[in-house]
N, C-alpha and C. Protein backbone atom coordinates (compact mmCIF):
# COMPACT_ATOMS: atom_id res chain seq x y z
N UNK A 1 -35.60 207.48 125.60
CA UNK A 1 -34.23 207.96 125.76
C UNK A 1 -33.76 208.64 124.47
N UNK A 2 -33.13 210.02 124.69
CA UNK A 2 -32.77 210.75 123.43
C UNK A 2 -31.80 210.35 122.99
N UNK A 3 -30.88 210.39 121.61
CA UNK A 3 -30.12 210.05 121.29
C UNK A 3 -28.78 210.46 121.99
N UNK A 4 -28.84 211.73 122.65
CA UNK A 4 -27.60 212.11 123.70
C UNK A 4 -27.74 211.93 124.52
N UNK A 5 -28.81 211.51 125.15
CA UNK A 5 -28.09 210.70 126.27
C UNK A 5 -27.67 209.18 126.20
N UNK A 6 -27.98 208.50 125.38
CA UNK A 6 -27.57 207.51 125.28
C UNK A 6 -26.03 207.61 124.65
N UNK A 7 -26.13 208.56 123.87
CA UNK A 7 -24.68 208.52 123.72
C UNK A 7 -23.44 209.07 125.34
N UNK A 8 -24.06 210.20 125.60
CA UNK A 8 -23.64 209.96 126.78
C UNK A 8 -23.55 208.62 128.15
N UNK A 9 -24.53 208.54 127.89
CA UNK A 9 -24.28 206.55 128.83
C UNK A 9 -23.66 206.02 128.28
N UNK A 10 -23.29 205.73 126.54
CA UNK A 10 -22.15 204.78 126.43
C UNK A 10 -20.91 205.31 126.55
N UNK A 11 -20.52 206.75 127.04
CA UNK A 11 -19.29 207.37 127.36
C UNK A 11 -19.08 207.13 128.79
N UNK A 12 -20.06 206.98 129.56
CA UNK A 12 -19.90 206.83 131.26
C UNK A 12 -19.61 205.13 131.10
N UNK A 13 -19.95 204.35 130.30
CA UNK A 13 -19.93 203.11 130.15
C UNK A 13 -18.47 202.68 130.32
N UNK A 14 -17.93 203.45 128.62
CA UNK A 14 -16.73 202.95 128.15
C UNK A 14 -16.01 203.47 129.16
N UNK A 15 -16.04 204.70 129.58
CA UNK A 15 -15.07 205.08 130.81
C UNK A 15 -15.10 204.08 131.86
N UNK A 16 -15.62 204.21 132.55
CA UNK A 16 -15.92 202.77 133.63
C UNK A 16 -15.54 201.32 133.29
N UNK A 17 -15.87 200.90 132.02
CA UNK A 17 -14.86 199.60 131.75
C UNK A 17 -13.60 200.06 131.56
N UNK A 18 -12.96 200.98 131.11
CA UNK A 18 -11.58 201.41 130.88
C UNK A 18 -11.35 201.72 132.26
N UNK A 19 -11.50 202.01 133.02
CA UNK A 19 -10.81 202.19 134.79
C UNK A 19 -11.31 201.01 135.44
N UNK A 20 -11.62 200.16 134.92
CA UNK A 20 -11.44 198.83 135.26
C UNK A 20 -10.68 197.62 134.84
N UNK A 21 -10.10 197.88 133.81
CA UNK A 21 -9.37 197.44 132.97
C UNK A 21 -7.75 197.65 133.63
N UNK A 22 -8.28 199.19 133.61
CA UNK A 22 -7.02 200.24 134.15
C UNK A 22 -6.14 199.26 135.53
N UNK A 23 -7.53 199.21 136.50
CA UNK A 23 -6.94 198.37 137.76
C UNK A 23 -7.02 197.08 137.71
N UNK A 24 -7.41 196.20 136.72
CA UNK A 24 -7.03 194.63 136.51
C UNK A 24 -5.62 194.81 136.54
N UNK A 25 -5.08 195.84 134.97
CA UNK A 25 -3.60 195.58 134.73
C UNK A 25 -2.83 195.97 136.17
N UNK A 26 -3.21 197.05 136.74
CA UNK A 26 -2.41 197.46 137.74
C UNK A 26 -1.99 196.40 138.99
N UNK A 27 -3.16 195.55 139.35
CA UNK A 27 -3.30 194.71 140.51
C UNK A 27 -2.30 193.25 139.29
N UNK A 28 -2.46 193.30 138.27
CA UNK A 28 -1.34 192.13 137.49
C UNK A 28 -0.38 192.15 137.86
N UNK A 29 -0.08 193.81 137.76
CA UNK A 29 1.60 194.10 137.94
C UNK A 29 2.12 194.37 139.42
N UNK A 30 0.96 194.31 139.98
CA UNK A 30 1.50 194.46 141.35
C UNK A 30 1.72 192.55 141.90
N UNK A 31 0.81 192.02 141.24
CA UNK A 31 1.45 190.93 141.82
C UNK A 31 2.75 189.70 141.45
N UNK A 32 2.67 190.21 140.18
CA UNK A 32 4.08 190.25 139.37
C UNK A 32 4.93 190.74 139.80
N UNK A 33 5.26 191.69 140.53
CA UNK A 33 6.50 192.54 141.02
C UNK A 33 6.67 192.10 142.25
N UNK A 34 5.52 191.25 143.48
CA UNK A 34 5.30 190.85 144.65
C UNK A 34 5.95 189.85 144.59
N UNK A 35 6.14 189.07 143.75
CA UNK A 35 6.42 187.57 143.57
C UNK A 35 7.93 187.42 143.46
């Protein structure tokens, strides 16, 4: 594995934990506001 693409996989990475993150908080606040 070349060094760009691995740097690229840890950008598809971090993106993908960050839009998961993204919808933890979202589904928090939705059930916070449900309540």
């Amino acid at each position: 594995m070349s060094f760009l693409n691995k740097l690229a996989d840890g950008k598809l990475r971090s993106q993908e934990a960050h839009i998961e993150y993204f919808s933890i908080l979202t589904r928090k606040s939705k059930l916070e506001t449900s309540c």
